[in-house]
N, C-alpha and C. Protein backbone atom coordinates (compact mmCIF):
# COMPACT_ATOMS: atom_id res chain seq x y z
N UNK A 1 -13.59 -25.93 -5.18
CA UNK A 1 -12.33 -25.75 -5.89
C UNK A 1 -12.62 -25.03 -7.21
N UNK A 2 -11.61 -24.19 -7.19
CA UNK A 2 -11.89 -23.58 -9.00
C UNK A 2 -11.13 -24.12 -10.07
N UNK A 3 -11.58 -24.08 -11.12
CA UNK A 3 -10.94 -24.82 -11.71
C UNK A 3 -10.25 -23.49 -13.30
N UNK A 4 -9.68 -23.96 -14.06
CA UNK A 4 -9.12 -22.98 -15.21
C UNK A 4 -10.61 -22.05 -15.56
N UNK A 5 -11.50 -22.30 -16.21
CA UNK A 5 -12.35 -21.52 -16.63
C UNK A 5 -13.11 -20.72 -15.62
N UNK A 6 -13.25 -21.12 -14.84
CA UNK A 6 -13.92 -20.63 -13.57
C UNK A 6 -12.72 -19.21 -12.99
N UNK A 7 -11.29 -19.59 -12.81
CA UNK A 7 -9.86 -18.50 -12.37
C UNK A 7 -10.41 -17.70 -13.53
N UNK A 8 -10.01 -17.81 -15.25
CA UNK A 8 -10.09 -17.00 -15.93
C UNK A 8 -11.10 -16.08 -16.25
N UNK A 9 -12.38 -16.27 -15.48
CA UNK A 9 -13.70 -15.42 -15.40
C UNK A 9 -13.31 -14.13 -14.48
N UNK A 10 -13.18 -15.01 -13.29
CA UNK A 10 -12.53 -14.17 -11.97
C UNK A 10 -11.30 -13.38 -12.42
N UNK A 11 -10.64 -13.94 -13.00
CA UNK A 11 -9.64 -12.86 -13.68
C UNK A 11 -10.00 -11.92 -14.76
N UNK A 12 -11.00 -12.18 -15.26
CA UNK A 12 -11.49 -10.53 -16.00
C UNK A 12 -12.35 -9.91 -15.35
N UNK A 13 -12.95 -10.06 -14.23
CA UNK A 13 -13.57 -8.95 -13.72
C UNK A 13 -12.61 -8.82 -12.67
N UNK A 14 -11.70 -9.26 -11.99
CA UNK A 14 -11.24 -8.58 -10.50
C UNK A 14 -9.78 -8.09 -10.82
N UNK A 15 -8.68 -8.88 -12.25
CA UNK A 15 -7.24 -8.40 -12.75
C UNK A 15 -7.46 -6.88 -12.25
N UNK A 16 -7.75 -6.12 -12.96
CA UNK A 16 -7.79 -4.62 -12.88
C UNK A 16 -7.67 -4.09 -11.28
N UNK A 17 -9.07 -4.60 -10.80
CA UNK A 17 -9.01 -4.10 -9.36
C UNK A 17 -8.01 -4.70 -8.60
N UNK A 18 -7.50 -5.99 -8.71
CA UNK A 18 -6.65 -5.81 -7.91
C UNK A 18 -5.05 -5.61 -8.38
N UNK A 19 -4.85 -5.39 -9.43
CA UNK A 19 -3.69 -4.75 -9.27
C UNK A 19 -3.15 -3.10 -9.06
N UNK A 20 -4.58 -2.46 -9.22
CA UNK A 20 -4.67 -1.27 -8.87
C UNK A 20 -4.63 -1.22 -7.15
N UNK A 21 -5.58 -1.92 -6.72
CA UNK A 21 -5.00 -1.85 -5.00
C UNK A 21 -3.66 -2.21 -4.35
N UNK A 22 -2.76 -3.20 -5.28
CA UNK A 22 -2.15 -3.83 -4.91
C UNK A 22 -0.83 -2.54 -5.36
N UNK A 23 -1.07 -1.65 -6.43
CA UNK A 23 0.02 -0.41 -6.64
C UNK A 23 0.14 0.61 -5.42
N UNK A 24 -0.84 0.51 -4.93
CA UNK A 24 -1.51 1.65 -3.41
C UNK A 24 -0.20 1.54 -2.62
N UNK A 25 0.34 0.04 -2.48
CA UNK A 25 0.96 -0.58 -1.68
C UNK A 25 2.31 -0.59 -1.95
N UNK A 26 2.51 -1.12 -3.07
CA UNK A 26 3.73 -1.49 -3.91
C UNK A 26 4.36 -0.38 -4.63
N UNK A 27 3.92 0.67 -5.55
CA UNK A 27 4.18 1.63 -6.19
C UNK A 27 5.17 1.31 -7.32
N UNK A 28 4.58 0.09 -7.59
CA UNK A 28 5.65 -0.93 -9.32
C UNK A 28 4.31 -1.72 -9.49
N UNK A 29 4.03 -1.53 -10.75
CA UNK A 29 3.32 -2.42 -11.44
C UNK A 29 3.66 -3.25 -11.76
N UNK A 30 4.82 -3.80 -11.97
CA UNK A 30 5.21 -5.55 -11.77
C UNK A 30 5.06 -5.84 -10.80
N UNK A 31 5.38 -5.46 -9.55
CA UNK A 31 4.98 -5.93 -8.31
C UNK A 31 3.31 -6.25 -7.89
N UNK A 32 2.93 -4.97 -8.65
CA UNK A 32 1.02 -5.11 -8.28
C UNK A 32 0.80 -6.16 -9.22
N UNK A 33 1.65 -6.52 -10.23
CA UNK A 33 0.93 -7.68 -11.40
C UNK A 33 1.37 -9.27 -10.33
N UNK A 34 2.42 -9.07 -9.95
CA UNK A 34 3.29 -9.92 -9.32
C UNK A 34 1.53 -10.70 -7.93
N UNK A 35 1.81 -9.58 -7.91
CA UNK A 35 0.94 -9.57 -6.24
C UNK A 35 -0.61 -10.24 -7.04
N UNK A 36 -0.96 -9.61 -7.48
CA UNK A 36 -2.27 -10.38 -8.39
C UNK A 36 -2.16 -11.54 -8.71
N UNK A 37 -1.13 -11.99 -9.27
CA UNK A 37 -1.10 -13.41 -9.62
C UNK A 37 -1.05 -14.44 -8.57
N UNK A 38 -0.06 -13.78 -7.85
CA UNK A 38 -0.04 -14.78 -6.69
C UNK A 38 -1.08 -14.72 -5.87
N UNK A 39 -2.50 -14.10 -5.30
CA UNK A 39 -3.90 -14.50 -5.45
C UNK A 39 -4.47 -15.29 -6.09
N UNK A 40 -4.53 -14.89 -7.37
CA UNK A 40 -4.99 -15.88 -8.21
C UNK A 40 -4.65 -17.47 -8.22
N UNK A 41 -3.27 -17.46 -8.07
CA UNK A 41 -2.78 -18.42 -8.28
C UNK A 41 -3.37 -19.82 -6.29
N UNK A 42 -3.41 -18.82 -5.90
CA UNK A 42 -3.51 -19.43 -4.03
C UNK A 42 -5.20 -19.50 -4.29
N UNK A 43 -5.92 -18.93 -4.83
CA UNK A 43 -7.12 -19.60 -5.26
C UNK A 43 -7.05 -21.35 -6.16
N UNK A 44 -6.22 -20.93 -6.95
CA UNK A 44 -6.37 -22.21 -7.57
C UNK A 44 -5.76 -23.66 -6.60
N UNK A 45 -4.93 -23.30 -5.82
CA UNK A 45 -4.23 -24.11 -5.06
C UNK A 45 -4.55 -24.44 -3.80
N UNK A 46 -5.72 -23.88 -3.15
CA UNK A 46 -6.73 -24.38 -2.35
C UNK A 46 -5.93 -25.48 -1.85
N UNK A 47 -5.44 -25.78 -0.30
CA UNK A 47 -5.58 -26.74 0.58
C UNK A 47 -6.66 -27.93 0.31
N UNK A 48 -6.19 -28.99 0.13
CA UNK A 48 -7.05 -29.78 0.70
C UNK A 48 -8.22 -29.93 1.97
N UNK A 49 -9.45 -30.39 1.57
CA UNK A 49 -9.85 -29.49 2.51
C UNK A 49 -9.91 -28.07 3.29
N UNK A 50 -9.61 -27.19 2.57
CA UNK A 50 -9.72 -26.18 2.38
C UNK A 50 -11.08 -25.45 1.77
N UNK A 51 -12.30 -25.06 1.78
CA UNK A 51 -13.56 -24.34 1.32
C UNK A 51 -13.08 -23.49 0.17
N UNK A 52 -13.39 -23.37 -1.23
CA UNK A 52 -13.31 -22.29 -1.87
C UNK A 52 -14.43 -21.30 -1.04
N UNK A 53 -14.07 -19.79 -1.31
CA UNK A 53 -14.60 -19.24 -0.62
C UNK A 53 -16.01 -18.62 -1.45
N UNK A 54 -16.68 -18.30 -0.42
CA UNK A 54 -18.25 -17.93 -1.23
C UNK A 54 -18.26 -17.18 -2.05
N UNK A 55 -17.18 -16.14 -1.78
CA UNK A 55 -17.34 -14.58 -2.43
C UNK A 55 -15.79 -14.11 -2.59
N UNK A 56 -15.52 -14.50 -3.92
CA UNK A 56 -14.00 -14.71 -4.23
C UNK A 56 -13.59 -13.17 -4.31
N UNK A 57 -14.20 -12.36 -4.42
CA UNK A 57 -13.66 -10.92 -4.91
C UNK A 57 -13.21 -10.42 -3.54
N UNK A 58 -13.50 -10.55 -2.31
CA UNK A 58 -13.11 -9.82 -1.15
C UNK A 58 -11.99 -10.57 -0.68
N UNK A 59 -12.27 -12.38 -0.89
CA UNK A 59 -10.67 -13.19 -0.70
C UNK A 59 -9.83 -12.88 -1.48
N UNK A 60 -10.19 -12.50 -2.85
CA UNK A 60 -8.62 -12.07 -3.68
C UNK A 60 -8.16 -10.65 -3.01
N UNK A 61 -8.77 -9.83 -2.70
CA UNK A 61 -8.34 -8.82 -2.26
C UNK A 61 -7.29 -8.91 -1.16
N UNK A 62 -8.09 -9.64 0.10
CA UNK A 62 -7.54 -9.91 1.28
C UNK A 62 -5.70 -10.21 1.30
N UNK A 63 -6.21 -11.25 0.36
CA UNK A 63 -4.84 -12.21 -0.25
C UNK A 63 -3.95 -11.02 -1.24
N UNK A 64 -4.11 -10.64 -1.58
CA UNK A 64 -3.43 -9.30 -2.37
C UNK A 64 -2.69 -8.34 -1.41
N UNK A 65 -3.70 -7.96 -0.04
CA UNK A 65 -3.39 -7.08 0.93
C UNK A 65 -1.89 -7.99 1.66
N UNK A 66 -2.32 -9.13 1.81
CA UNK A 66 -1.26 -10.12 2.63
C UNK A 66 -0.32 -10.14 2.27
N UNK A 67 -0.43 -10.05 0.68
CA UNK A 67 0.99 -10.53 -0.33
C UNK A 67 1.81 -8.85 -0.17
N UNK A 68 1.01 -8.18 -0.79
CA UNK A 68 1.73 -6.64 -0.26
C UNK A 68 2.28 -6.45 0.69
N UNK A 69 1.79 -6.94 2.19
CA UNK A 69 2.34 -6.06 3.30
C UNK A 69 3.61 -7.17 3.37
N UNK A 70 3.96 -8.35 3.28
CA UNK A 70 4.78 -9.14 3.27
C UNK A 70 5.82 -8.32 2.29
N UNK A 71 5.71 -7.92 1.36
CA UNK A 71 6.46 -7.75 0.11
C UNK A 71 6.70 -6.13 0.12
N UNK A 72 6.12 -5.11 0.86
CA UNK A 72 6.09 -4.05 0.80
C UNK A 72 7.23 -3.34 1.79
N UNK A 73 7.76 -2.41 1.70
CA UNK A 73 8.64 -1.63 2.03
C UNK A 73 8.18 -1.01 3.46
N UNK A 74 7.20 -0.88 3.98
CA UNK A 74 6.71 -0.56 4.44
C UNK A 74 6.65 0.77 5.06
N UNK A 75 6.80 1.46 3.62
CA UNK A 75 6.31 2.90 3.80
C UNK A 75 4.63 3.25 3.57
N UNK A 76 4.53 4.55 4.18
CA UNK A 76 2.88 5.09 3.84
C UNK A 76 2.57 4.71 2.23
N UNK A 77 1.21 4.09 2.63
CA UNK A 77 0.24 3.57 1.73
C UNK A 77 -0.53 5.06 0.78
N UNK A 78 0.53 5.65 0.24
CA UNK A 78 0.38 7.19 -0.23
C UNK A 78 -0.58 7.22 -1.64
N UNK A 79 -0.84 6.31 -1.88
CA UNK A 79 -2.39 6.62 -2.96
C UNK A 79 -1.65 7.33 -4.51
N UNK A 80 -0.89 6.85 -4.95
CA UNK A 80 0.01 7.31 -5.85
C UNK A 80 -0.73 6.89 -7.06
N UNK A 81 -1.09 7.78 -7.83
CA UNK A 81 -1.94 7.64 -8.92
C UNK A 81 -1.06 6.41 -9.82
N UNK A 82 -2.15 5.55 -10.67
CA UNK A 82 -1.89 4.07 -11.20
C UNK A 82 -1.69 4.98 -12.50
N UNK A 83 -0.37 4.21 -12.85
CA UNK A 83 -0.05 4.90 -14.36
C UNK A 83 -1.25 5.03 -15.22
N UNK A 84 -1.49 6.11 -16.23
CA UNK A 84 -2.39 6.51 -17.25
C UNK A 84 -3.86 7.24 -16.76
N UNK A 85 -3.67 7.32 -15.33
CA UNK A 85 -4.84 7.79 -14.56
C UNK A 85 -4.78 9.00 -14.52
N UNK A 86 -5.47 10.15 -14.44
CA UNK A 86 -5.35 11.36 -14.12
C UNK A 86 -6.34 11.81 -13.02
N UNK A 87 -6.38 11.57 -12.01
CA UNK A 87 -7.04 12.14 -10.99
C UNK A 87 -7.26 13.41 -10.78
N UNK A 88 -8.02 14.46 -10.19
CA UNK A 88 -8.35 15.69 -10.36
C UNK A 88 -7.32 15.79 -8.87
N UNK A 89 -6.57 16.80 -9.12
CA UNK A 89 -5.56 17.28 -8.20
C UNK A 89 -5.74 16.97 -6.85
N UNK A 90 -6.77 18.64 -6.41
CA UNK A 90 -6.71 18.72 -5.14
C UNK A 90 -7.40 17.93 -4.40
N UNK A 91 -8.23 16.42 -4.89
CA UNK A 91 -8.72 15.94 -4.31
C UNK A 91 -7.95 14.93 -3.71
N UNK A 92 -6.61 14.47 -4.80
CA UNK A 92 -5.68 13.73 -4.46
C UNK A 92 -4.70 14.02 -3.26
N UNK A 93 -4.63 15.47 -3.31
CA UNK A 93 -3.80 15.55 -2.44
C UNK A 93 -4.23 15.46 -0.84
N UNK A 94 -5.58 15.85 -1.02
CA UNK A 94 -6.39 15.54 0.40
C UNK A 94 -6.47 14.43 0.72
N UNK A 95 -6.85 13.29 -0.03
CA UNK A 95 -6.70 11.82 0.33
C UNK A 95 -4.95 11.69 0.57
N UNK A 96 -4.22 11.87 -0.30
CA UNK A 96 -2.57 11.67 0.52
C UNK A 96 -2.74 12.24 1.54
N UNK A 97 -2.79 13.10 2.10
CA UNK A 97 -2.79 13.67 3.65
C UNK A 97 -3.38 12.85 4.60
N UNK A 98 -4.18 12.07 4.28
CA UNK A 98 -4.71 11.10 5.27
C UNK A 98 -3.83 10.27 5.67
N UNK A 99 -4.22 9.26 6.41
CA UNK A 99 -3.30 7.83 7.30
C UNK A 99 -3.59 7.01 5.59
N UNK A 100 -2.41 6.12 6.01
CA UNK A 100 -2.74 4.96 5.19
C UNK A 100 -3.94 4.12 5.48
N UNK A 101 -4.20 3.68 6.78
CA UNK A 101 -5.08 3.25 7.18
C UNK A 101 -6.75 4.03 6.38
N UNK A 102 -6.58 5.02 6.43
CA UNK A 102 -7.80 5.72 5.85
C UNK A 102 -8.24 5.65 4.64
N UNK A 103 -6.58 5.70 3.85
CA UNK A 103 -6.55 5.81 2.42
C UNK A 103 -7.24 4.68 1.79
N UNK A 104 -7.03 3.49 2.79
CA UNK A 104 -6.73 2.18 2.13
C UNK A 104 -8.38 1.65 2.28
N UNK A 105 -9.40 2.72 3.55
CA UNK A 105 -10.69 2.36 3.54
C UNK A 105 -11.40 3.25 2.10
N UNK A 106 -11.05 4.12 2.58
CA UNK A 106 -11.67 4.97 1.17
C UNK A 106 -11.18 4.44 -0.51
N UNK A 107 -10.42 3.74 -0.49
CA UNK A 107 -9.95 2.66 -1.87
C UNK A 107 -11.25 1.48 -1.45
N UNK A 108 -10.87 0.72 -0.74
CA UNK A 108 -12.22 -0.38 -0.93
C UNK A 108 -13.35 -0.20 -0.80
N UNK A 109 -13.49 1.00 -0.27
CA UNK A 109 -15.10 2.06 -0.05
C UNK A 109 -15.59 2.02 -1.51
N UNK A 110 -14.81 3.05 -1.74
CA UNK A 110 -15.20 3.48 -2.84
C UNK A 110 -14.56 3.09 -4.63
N UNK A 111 -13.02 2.84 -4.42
CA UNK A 111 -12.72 2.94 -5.86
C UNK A 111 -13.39 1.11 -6.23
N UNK A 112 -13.02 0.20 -5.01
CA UNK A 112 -13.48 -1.22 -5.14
C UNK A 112 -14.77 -1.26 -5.09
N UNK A 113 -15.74 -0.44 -4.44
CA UNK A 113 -17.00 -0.30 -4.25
C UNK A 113 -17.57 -1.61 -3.41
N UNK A 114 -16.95 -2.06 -2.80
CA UNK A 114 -17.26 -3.18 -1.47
C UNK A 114 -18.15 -2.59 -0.15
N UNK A 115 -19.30 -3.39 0.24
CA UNK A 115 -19.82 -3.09 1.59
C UNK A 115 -18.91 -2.94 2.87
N UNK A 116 -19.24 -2.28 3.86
CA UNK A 116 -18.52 -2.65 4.96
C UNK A 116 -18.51 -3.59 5.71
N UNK A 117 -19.10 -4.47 5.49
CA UNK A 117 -18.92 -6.01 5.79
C UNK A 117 -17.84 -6.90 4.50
N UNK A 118 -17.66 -6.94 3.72
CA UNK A 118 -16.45 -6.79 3.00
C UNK A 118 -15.04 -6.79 3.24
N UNK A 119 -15.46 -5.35 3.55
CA UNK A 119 -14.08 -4.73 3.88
C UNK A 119 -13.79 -5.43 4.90
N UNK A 120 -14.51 -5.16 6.13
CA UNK A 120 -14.21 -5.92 7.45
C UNK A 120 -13.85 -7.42 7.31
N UNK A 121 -14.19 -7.98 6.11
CA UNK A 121 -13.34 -9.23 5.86
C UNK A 121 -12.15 -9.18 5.54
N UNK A 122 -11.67 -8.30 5.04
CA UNK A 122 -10.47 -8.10 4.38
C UNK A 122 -9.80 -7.36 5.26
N UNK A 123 -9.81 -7.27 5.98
CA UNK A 123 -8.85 -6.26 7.14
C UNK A 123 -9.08 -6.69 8.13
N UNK A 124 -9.70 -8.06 8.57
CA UNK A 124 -10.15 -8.57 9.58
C UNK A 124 -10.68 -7.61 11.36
N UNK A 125 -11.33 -6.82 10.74
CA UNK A 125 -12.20 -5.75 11.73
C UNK A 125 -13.75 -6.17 11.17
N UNK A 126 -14.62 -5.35 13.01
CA UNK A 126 -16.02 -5.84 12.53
C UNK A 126 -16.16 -4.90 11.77
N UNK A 127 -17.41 -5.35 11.32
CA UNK A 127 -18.53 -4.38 10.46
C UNK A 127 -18.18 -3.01 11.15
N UNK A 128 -19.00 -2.79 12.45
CA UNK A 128 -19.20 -1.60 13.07
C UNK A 128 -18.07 -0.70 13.23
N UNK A 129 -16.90 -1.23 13.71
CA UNK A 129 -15.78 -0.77 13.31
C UNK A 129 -15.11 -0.31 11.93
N UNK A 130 -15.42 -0.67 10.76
CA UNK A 130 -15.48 -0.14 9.52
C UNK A 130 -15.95 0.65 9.29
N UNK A 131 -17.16 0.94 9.75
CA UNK A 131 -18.27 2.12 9.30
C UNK A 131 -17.92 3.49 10.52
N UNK A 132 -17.13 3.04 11.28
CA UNK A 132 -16.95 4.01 12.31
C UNK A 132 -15.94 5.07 11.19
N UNK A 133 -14.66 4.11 11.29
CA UNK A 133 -13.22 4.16 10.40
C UNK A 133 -13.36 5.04 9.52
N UNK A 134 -14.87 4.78 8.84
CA UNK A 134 -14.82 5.13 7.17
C UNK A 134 -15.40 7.18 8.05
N UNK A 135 -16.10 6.83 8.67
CA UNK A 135 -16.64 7.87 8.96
C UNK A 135 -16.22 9.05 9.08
N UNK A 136 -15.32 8.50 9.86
CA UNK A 136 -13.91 9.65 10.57
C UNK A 136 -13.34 9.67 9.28
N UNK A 137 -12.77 8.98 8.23
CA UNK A 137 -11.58 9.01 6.80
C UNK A 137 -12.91 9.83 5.98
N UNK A 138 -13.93 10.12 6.44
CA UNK A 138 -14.65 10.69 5.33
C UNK A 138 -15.10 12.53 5.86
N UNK A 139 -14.70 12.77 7.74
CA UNK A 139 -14.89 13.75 7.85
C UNK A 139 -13.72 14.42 7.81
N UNK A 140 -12.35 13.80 8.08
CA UNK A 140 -11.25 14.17 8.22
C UNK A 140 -11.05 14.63 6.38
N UNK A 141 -11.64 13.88 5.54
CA UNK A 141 -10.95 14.62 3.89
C UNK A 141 -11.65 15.60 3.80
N UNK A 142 -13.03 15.39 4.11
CA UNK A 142 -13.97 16.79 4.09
C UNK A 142 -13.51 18.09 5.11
N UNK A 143 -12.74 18.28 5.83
CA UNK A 143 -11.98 18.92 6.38
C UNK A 143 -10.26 19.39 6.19
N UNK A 144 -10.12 18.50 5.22
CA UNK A 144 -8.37 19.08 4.57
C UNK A 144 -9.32 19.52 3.24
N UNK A 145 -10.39 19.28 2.72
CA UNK A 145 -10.68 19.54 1.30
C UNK A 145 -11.12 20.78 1.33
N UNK A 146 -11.41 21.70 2.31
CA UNK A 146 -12.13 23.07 2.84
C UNK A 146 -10.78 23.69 2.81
């Protein structure tokens, strides 16, 4: 179980990341703040008998992803730059051209910087299947980026 000091640790290193994943989804930063908390908060509130989990940064995520798709409109996962960010153009626009599905590996790939065993927790796919996924989302941008 976590307890206050233990949430508020976890909340300065993972706040950021996940409300930035959670905008991917949402495209309102009250909503991505919204969506963060309520992670946070389902950590602290652990089931009885319930395991805190080993490796809280890929469960908050997971739980972030859950709260989004519940709460989300369910339009394309379009990679819409997080207010105050400036991304270099044409790279953005090659990642929008992708699937959401792709977008959303190349975000925990890379902007979360998670293994593919990770990820595959959080999207409940294997390993091998992740690394396939990422493969193809990494030849397909290298091919709109030409």
């Amino acid at each position: 179980m976590y307890g206050y000091q233990e949430i508020q640790k976890l909340a300065g290193v993972w706040e950021g990341r996940l409300i930035r994943y959670a905008f991917q989804f949402l495209h309102d930063r009250k909503k991505a703040e919204e969506a963060t908390l309520a992670a946070l908060l389902d950590l602290v509130r652990l089931f009885p008998g319930e395991s805190a989990p080993s490796d809280p940064g890929p469960w908050l995520l997971k739980r972030v992803r859950e709260f989004c798709l519940k709460k989300g409109s369910g339009e394309k996962n379009d990679f819409q730059t997080y207010p105050g960010e400036t991304p270099e153009s044409g790279m953005r626009r090659a990642i929008q051209s992708l699937s959401g599905r792709e977008q959303e590996l190349l975000s925990l790939r890379f902007e979360q910087g998670l293994s593919c065993g990770r990820i595959a927790g959080i999207l409940d796919l294997k390993k091998e299947d992740v690394i396939e996924k990422l493969q193809a989302a990494e030849e397909n941008l290298k091919n709109r980026q030409i």
